[in-house]
Protein backbone atom coordinates (compact mmCIF):
# COMPACT_ATOMS: atom_id res chain seq x y z
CA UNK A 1 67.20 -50.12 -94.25
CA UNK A 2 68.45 -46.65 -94.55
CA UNK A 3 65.54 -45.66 -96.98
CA UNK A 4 63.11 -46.94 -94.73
CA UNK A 5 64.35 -45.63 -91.53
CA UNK A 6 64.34 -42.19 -93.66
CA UNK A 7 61.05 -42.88 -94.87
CA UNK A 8 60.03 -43.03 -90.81
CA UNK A 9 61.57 -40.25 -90.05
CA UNK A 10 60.27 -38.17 -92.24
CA UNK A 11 56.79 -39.13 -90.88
CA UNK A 12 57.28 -38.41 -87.67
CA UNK A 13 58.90 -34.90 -87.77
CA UNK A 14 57.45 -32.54 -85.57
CA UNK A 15 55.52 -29.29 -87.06
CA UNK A 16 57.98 -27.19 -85.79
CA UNK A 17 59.54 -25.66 -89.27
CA UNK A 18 55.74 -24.93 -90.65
CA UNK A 19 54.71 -21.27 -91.01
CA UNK A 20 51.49 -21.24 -88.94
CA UNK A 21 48.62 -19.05 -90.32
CA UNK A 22 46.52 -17.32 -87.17
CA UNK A 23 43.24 -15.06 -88.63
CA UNK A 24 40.43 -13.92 -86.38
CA UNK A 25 37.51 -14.60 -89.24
CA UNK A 26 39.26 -18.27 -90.28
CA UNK A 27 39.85 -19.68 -87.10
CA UNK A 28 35.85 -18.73 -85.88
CA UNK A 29 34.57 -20.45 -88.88
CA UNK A 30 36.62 -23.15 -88.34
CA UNK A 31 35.01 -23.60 -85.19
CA UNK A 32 32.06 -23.20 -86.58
CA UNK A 33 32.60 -25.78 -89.06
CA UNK A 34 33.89 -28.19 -86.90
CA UNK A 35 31.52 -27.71 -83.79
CA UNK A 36 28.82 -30.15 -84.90
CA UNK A 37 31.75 -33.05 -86.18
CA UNK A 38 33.37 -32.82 -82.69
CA UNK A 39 29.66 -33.44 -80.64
CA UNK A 40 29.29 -36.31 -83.01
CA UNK A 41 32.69 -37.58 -81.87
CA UNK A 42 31.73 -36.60 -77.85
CA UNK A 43 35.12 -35.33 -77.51
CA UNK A 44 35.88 -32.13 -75.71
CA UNK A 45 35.05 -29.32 -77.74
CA UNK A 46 37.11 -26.78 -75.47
CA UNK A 47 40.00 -29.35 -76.64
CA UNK A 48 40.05 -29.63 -80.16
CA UNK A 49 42.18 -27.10 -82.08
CA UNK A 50 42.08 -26.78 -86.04
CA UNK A 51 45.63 -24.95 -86.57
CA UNK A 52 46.01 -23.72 -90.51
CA UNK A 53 49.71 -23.66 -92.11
CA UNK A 54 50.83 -21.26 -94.22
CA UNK A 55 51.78 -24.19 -97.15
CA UNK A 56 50.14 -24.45 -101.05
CA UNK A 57 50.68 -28.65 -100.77
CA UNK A 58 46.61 -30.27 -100.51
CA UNK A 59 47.27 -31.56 -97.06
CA UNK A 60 45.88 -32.06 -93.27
CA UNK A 61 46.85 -34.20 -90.57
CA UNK A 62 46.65 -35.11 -86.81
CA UNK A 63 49.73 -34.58 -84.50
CA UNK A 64 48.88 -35.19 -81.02
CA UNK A 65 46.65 -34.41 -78.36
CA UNK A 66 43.44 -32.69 -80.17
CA UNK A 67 44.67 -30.64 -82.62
CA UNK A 68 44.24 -31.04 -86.31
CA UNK A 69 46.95 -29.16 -89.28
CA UNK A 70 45.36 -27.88 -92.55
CA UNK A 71 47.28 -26.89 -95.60
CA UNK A 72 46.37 -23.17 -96.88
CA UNK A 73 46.88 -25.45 -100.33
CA UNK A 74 43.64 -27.74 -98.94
CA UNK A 75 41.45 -24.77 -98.57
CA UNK A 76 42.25 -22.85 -101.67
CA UNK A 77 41.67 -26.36 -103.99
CA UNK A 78 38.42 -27.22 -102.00
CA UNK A 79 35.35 -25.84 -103.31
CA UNK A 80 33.28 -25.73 -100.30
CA UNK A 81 33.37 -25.47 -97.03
CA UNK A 82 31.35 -28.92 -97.08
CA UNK A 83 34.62 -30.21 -98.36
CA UNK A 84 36.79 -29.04 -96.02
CA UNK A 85 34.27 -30.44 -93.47
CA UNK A 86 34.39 -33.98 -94.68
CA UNK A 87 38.36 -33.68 -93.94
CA UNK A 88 37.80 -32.57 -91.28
CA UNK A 89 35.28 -35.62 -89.74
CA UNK A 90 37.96 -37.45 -91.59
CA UNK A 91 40.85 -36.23 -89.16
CA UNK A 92 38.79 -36.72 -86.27
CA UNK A 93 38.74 -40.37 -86.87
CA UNK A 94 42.46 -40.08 -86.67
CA UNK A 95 42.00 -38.59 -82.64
CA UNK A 96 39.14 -40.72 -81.37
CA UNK A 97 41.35 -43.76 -82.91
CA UNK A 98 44.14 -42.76 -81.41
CA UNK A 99 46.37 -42.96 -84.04
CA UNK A 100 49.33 -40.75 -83.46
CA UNK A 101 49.50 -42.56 -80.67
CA UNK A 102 49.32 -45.72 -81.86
CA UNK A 103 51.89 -44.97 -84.81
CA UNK A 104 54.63 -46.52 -83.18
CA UNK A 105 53.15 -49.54 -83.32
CA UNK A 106 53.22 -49.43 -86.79
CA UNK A 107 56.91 -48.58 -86.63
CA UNK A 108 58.31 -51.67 -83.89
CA UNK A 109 56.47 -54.02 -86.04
CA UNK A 110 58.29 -53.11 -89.11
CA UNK A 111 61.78 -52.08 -87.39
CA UNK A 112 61.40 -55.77 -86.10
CA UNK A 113 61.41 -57.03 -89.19
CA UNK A 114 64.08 -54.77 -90.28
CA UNK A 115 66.52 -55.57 -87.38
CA UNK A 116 65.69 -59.19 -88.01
CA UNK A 117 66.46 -59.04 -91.64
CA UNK A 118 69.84 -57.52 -90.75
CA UNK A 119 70.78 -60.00 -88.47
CA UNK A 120 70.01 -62.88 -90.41
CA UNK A 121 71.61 -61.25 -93.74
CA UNK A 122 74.77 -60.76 -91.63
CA UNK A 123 75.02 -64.15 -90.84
CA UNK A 124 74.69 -65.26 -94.48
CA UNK A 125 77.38 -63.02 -95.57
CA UNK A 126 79.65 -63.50 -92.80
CA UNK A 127 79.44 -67.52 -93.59
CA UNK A 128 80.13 -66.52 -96.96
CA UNK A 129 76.93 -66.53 -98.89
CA UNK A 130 77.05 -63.41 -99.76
CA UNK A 131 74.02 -63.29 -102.52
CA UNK A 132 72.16 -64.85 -100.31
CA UNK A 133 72.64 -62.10 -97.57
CA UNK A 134 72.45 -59.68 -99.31
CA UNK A 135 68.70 -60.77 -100.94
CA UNK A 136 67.72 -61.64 -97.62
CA UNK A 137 68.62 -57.66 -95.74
CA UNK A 138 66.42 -56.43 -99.50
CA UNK A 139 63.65 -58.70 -98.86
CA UNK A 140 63.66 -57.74 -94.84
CA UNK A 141 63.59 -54.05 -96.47
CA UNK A 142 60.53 -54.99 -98.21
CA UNK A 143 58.88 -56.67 -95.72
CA UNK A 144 58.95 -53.86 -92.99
CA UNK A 145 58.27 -50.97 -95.83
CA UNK A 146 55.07 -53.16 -96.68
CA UNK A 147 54.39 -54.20 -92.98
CA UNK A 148 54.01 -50.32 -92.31
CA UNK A 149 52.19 -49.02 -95.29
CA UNK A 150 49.29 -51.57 -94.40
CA UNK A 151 49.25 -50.76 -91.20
CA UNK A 152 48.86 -47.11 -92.30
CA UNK A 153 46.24 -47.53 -94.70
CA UNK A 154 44.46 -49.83 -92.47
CA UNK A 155 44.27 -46.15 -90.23
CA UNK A 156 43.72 -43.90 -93.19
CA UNK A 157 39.98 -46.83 -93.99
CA UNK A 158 39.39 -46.23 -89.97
CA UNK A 159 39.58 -42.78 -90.15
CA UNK A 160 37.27 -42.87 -93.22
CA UNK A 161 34.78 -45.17 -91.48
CA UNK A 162 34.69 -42.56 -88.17
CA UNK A 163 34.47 -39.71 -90.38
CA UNK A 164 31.33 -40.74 -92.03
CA UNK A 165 29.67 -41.56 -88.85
CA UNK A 166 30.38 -37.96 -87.40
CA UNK A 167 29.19 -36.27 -90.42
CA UNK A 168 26.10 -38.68 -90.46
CA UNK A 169 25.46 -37.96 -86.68
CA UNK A 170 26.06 -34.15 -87.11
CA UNK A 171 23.21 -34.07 -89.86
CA UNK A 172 26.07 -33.05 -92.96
CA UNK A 173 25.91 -34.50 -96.32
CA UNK A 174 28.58 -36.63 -97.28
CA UNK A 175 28.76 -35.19 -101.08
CA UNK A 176 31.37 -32.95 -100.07
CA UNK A 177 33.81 -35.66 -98.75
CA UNK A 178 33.22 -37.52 -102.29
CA UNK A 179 33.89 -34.28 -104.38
CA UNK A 180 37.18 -33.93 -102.51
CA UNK A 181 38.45 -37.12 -102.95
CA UNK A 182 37.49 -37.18 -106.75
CA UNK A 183 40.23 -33.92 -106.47
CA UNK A 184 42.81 -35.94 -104.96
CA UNK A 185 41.54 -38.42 -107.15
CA UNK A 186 42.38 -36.31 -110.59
CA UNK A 187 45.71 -35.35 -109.11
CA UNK A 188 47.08 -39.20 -108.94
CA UNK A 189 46.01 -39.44 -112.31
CA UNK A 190 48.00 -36.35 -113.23
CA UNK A 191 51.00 -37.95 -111.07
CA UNK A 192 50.73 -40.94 -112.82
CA UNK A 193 49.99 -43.26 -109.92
CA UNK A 194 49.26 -46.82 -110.86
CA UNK A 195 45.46 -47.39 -109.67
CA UNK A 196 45.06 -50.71 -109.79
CA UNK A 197 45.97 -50.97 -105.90
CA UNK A 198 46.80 -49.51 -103.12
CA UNK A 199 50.35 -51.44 -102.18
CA UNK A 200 53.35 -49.39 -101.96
CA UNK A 201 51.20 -46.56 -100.44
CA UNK A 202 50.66 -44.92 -96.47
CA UNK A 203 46.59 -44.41 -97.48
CA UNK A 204 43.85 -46.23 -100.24
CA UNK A 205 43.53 -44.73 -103.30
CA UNK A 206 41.16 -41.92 -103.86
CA UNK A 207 39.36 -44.47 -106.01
CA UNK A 208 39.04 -47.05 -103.64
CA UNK A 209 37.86 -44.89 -101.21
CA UNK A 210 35.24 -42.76 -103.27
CA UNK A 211 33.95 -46.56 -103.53
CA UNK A 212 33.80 -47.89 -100.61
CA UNK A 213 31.91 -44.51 -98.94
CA UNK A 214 29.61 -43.60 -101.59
CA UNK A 215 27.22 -46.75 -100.49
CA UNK A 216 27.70 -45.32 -97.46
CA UNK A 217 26.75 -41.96 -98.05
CA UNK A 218 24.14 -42.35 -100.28
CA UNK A 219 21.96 -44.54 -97.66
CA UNK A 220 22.52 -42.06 -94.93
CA UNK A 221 19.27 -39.73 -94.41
CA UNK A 222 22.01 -36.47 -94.62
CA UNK A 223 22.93 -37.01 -98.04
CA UNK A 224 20.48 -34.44 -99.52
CA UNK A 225 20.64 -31.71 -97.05
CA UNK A 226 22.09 -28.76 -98.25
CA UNK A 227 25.16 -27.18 -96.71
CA UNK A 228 24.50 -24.23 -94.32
CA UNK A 229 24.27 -21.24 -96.98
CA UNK A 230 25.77 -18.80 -94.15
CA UNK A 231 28.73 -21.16 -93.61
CA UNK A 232 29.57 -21.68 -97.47
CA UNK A 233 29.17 -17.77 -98.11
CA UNK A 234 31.96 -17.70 -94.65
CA UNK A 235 34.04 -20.13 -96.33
CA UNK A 236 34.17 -18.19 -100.01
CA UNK A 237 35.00 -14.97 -98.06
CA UNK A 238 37.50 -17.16 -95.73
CA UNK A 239 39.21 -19.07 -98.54
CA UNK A 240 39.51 -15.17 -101.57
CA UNK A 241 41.47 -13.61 -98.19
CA UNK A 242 43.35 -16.37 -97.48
CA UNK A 243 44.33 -16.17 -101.19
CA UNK A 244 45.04 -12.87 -101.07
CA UNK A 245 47.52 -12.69 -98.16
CA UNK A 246 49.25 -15.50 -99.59
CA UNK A 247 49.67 -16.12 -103.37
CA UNK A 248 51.44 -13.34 -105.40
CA UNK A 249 49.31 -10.55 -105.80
CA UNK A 250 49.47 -11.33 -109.83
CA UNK A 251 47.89 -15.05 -108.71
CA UNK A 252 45.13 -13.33 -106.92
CA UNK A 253 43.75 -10.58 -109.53
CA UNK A 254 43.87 -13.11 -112.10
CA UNK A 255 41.54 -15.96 -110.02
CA UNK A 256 39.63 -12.70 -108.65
CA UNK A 257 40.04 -9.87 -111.58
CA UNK A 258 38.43 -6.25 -111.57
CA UNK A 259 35.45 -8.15 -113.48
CA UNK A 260 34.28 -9.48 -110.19
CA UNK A 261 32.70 -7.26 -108.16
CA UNK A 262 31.61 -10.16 -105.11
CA UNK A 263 32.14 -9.98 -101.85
CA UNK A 264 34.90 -12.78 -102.01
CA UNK A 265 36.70 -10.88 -105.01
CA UNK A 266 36.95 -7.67 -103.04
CA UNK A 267 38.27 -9.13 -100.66
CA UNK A 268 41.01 -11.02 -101.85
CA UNK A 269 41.75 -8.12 -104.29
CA UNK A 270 41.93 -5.67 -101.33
CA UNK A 271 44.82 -8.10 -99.72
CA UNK A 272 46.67 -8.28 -102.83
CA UNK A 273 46.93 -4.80 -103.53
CA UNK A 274 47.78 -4.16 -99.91
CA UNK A 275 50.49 -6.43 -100.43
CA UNK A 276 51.76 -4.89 -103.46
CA UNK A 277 51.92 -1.73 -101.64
CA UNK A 278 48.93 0.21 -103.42
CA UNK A 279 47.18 1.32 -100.45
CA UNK A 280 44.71 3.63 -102.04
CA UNK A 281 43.23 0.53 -104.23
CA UNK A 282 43.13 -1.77 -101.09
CA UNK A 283 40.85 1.00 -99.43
CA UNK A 284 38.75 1.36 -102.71
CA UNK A 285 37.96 -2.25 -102.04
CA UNK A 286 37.88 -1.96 -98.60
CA UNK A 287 35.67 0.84 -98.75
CA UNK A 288 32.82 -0.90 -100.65
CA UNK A 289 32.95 -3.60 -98.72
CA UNK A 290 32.12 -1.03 -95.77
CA UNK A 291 29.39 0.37 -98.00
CA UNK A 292 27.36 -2.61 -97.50
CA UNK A 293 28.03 -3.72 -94.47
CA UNK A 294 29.73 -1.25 -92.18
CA UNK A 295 29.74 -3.47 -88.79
CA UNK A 296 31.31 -5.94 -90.32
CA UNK A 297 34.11 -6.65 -87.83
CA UNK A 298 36.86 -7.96 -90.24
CA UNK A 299 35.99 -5.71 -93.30
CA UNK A 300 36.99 -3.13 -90.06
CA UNK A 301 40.16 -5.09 -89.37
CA UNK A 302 41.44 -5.41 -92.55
CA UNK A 303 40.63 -0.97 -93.18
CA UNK A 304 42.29 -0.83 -90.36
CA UNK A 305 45.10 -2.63 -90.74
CA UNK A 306 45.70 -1.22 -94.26
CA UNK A 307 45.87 2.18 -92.96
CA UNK A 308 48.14 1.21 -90.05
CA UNK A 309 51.13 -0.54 -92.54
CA UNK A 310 50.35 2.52 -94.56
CA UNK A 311 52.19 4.57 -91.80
CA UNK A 312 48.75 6.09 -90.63
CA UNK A 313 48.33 4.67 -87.01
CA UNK A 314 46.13 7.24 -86.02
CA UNK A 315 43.39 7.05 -88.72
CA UNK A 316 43.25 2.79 -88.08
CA UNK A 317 42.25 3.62 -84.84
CA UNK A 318 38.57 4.02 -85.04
CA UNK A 319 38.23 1.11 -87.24
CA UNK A 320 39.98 -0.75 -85.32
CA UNK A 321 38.39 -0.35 -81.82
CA UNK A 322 34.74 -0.89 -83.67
CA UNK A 323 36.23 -4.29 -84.72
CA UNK A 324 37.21 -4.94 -80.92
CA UNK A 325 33.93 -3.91 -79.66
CA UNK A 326 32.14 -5.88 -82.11
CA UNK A 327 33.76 -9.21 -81.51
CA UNK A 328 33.97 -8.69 -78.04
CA UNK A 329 37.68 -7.77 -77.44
CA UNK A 330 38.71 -11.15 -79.88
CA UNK A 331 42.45 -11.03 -79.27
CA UNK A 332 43.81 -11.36 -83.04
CA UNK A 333 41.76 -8.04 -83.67
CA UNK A 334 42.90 -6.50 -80.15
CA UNK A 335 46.75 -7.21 -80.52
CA UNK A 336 46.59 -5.45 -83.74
CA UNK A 337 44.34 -2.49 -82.27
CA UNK A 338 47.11 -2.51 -79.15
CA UNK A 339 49.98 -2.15 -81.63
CA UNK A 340 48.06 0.80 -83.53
CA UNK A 341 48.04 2.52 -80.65
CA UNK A 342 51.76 2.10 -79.74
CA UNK A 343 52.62 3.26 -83.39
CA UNK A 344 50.90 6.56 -82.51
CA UNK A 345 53.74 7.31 -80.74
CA UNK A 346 51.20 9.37 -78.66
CA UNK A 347 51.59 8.76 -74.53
CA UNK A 348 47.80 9.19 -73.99
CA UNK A 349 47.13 6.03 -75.73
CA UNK A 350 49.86 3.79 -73.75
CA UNK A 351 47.71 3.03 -70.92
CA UNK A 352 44.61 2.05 -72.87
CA UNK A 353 47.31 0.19 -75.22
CA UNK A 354 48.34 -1.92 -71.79
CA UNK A 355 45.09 -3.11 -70.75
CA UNK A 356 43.95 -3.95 -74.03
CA UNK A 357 47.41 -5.94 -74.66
CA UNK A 358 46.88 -7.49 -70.99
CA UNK A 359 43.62 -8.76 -72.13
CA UNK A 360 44.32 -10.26 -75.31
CA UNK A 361 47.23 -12.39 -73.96
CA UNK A 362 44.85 -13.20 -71.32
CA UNK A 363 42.26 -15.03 -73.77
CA UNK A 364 44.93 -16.15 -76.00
CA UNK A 365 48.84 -16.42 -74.60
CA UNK A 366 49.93 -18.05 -77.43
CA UNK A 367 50.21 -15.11 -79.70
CA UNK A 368 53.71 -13.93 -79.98
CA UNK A 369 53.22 -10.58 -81.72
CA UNK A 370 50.72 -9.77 -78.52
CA UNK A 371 53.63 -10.55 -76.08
CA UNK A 372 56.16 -8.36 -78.16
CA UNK A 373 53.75 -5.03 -78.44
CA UNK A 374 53.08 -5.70 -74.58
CA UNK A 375 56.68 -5.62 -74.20
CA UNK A 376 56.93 -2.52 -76.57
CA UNK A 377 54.54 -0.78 -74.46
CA UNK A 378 55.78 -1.33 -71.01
CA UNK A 379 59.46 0.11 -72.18
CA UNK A 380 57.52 3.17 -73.12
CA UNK A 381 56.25 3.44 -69.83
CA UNK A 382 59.16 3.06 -67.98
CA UNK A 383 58.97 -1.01 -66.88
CA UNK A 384 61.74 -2.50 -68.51
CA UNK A 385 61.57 -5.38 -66.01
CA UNK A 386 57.44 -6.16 -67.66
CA UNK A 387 59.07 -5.66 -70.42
CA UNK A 388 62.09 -8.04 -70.44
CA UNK A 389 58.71 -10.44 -69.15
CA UNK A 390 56.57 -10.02 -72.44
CA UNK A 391 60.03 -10.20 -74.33
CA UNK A 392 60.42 -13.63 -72.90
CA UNK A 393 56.98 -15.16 -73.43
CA UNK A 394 57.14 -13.80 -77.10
CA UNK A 395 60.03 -15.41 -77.20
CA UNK A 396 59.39 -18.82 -76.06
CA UNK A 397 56.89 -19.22 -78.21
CA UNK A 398 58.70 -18.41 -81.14
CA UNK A 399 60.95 -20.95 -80.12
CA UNK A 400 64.03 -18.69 -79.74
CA UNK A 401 65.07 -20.18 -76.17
CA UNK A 402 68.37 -17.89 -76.21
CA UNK A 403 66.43 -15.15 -76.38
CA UNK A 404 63.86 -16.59 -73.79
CA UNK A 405 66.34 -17.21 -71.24
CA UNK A 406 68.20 -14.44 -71.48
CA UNK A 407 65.31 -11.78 -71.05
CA UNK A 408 63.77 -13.58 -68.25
CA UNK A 409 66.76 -13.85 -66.47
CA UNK A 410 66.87 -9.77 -66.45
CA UNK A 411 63.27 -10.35 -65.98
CA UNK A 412 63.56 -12.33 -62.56
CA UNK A 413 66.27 -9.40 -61.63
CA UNK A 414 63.86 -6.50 -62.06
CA UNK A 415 61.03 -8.15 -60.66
CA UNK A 416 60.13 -8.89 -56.86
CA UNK A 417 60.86 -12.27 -55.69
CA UNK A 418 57.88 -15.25 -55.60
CA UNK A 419 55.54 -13.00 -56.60
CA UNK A 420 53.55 -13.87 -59.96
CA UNK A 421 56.01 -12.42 -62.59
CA UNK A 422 58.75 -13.67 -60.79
CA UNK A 423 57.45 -17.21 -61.00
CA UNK A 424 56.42 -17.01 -64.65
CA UNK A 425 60.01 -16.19 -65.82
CA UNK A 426 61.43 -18.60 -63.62
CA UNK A 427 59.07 -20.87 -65.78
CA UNK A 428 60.05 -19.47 -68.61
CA UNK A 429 64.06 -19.99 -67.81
CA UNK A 430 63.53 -23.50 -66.74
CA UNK A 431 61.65 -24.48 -70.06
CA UNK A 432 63.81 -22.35 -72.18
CA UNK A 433 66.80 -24.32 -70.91
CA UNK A 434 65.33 -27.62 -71.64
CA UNK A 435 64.33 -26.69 -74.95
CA UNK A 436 67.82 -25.37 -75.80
CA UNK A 437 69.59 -27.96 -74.24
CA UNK A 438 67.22 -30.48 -76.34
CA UNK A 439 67.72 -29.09 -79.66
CA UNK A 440 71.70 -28.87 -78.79
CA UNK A 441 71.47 -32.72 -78.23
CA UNK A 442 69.43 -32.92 -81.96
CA UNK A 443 71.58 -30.67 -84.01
């Protein structure tokens, strides 16, 4: 009972601890990537969100509403972006079945048979049959635990099912969904995983399901179209930075050494020595990367960013603002251009900072670090209620409610009452509180 009920909970934890992973470049090829799945599906394309976590585990899943969570570890073992799009038609199956909602049906079925187990064992111990009770609360265990893991893998074959009917529909070759479960395939060998079936387990074995969707595949017109050559040469760019910003900097020049002058390889060597602090070599690499394509918006952001965590906000500037203009004030890009020109120190550039802030949290309010440098900015100019504001929203979404009620509390103070700013931190205090007063209640 208590291994089970663990087992459940574990399943159902929110992503709340996870390190999430936002990137200008990565999250537009994502869309990209996913565009043509999602009209397949006919859901709401404004709606669905891919979200990437900063975690090396091979792993993607669906928790509510529209949103799907991929592994950093899932794009750096897949090969293609092909591969990464047959997840992703795969998770989709998981929305348009409505499976995290339906998950705790999964779970009353198999608590039933829990509870009823207990019950029953209960009685045979308390009338003295103790061996008897006690094989009858293991065998209830059993039951449930095997009640649920159908019912999960009976999702997981769903999921498959939907998946290759989106990437069918969308025109995509299903080769890449094979080649990634022939990955996750290898790795149960390596773990030693019995393969002769799937009991005991929340999805099918790779095996099983490499079987069941080849047929599947093979018959369907799209199985020898190529992949989009502009979206695979995105993804091998996409998947060297991603790389870079997170493995060691030893892991990264030794999957990408000086041997490799490619696009992908100066890339991901251009993060790693940023992040070993040799500035000079990440603009070498930067700086050829320029060489053949200078309007390249996040070779730009990346020069610029180097030379701003170098301590030289006033030289990222002009790289910078080309990458704004260039993707049309994208708000990843403009938050970072807004906090190089705070780190001038230089009062001319505070206004320009503000409206460039304003309109960053405007496309996109759920970027923290934009809230904060709007905050920054406003105490430079004098506005410590604005401030106290941004400070708040940053805050919130960081998910440190002390902090988030107590600066819009001075907020509300500073600001005149019912009018727009007002309101928004009286928001913020009244969600703040019911966060705070929620996780109280958990911890």
């Amino acid at each position: 009972m208590v291994a089970f009920l663990a087992m459940i909970s574990i399943t159902v934890q929110p992503v709340v601890a996870q390190s999430i992973l936002r990137d200008a470049e990565t999250e537009a090829l994502f869309t990209e990537m996913v565009s043509p799945l999602v009209e397949a599906s006919e859901l709401d394309a404004d709606e669905v969100e891919v979200i990437l976590i900063n975690d090396r585990q091979i792993n993607a899943f669906v928790a509510g509403g529209q949103r799907m969570f991929f592994y950093s570890g899932l794009i750096e073992k897949a090969d293609s972006a092909n591969e990464v799009q047959g997840v992703m038609a795969h998770e989709l199956g998981h929305i348009t079945g409505g499976h995290a909602i339906r998950f705790n049906e999964g779970v009353k079925t198999a608590t039933g048979i829990t509870l009823l187990s207990l019950v029953l064992g209960a009685a045979a111990i308390a009338a003295g049959a103790g061996d008897a009770g006690m094989g009858i609360l293991a065998a209830g265990q059993q039951a449930a635990l095997g009640k649920f893991l159908a019912f999960s893998r009976v999702q997981e074959r769903a999921a498959d099912s939907a998946g290759a009917r989106y990437l069918s529909e969308a025109g995509i070759t299903g080769k890449g969904s094979i080649d990634f479960f022939k990955k996750l395939q290898n790795f149960e060998f390596r773990l030693g995983i019995p393969q002769e079936d799937s009991y005991g387990r929340t999805h099918p074995l790779s095996g099983e399901r490499i079987s069941l969707l080849r047929e599947v595949y093979q018959a369907d017109p799209a199985w020898d179209t190529p992949s989009d050559p502009e979206i695979e040469a995105q993804f091998q760019r996409v998947k060297a930075k991603l790389l870079g910003f997170t493995a060691d900097p030893a892991v990264t020049l030794r999957e990408y050494p000086e041997s490799d002058q490619s696009v992908p390889a100066r890339y991901a060597r251009a993060y790693a020595w940023h992040k070993s602090a040799y500035p000079d070599r990440a603009l070498y690499e930067v700086n050829n990367l320029l060489q053949t394509t200078p309007d390249d918006p996040y070779f730009l952001e990346l020069h610029g960013q180097i030379l701003l965590e170098s301590g030289k906000p006033n030289d990222a500037l002009k790289s910078l603002r080309k990458a704004v203009q260039l993707t049309n004030n994208q708000p990843l890009i403009a938050s970072l251009f807004g906090h190089a020109l705070i780190a001038t120190e230089d009062p001319q550039y505070f206004e320009e900072a503000t409206q460039v802030l304003k309109a960053a949290v405007h496309k996109d309010n759920r970027n923290p670090f934009a809230w904060y440098q709007l905050g920054v900015v406003y105490s430079h100019q004098g506005d410590m209620a604005r401030a106290q504001l941004a400070t708040a929203e940053s805050s919130l979404l960081e998910r440190n409610y002390a902090s988030a009620i107590r600066s819009s509390q001075i907020a509300m103070a500073g600001i005149t009452e019912n009018t727009a700013d007002w309101i928004r931190a009286q928001d913020i205090s009244f969600i703040a509180k019911a966060e705070f007063e929620k996780s109280s209640r958990r911890r």
